[in-house]
Protein backbone atom coordinates (compact mmCIF):
# COMPACT_ATOMS: atom_id res chain seq x y z
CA UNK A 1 -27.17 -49.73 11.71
CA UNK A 2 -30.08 -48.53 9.32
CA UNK A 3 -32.79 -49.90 8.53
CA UNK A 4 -33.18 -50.80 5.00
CA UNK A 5 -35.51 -49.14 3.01
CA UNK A 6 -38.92 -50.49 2.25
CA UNK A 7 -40.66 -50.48 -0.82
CA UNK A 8 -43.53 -48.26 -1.15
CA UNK A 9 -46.40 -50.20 -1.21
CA UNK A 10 -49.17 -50.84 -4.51
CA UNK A 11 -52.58 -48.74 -4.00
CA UNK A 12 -55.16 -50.59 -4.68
CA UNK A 13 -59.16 -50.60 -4.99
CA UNK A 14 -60.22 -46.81 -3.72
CA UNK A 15 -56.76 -46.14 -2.65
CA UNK A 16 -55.40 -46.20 -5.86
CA UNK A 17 -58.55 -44.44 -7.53
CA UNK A 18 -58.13 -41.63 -4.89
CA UNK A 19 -54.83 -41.12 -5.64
CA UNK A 20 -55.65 -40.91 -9.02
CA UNK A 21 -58.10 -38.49 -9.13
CA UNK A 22 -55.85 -36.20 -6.57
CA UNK A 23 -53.33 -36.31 -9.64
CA UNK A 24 -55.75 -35.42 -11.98
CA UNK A 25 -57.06 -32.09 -10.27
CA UNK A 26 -53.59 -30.78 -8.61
CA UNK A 27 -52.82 -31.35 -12.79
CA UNK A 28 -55.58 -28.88 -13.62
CA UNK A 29 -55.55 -26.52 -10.64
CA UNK A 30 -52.37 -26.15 -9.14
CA UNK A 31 -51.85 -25.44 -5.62
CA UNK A 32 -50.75 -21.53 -5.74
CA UNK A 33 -48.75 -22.20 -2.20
CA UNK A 34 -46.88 -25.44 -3.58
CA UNK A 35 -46.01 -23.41 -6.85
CA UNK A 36 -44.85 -20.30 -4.61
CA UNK A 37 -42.79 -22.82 -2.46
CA UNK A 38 -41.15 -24.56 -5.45
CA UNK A 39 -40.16 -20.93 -7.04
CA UNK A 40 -38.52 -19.58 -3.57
CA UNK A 41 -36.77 -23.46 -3.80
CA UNK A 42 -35.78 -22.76 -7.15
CA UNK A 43 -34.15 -18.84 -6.53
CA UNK A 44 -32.29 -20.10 -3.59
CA UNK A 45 -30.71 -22.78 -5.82
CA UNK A 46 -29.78 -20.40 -8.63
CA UNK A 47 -28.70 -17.23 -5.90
CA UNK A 48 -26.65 -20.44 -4.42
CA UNK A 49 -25.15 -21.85 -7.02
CA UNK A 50 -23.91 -18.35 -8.46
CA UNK A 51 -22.18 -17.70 -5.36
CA UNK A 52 -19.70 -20.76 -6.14
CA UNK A 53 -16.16 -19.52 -7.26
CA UNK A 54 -15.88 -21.87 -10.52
CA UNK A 55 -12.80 -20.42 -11.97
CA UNK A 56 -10.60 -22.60 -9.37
């Protein structure tokens, strides 16, 4: 049987401003491999989902 799943836990103190301020620059510089990565995520799903015989 699974374990049941945990919820994630509150950042606190210089956890939670850390996290913060990671938000803030990945918001004002994007990271060009994690944009590439989402794009090639996104063609697949589009080439994929064209592929699908809807007229059935």
């Amino acid at each position: 049987m699974a374990k049941p799943i945990e919820p994630t836990p509150t950042l606190r103190g210089k956890d939670a401003i850390r996290f913060i301020q990671n938000m803030i620059k990945e918001e004002r510089n994007p990271d060009p491999k994690r944009i590439a990565r989402l794009n090639r995520a996104d063609k697949i799903r589009i080439e994929e989902s064209s592929d699908l015989d809807l007229s059935a």
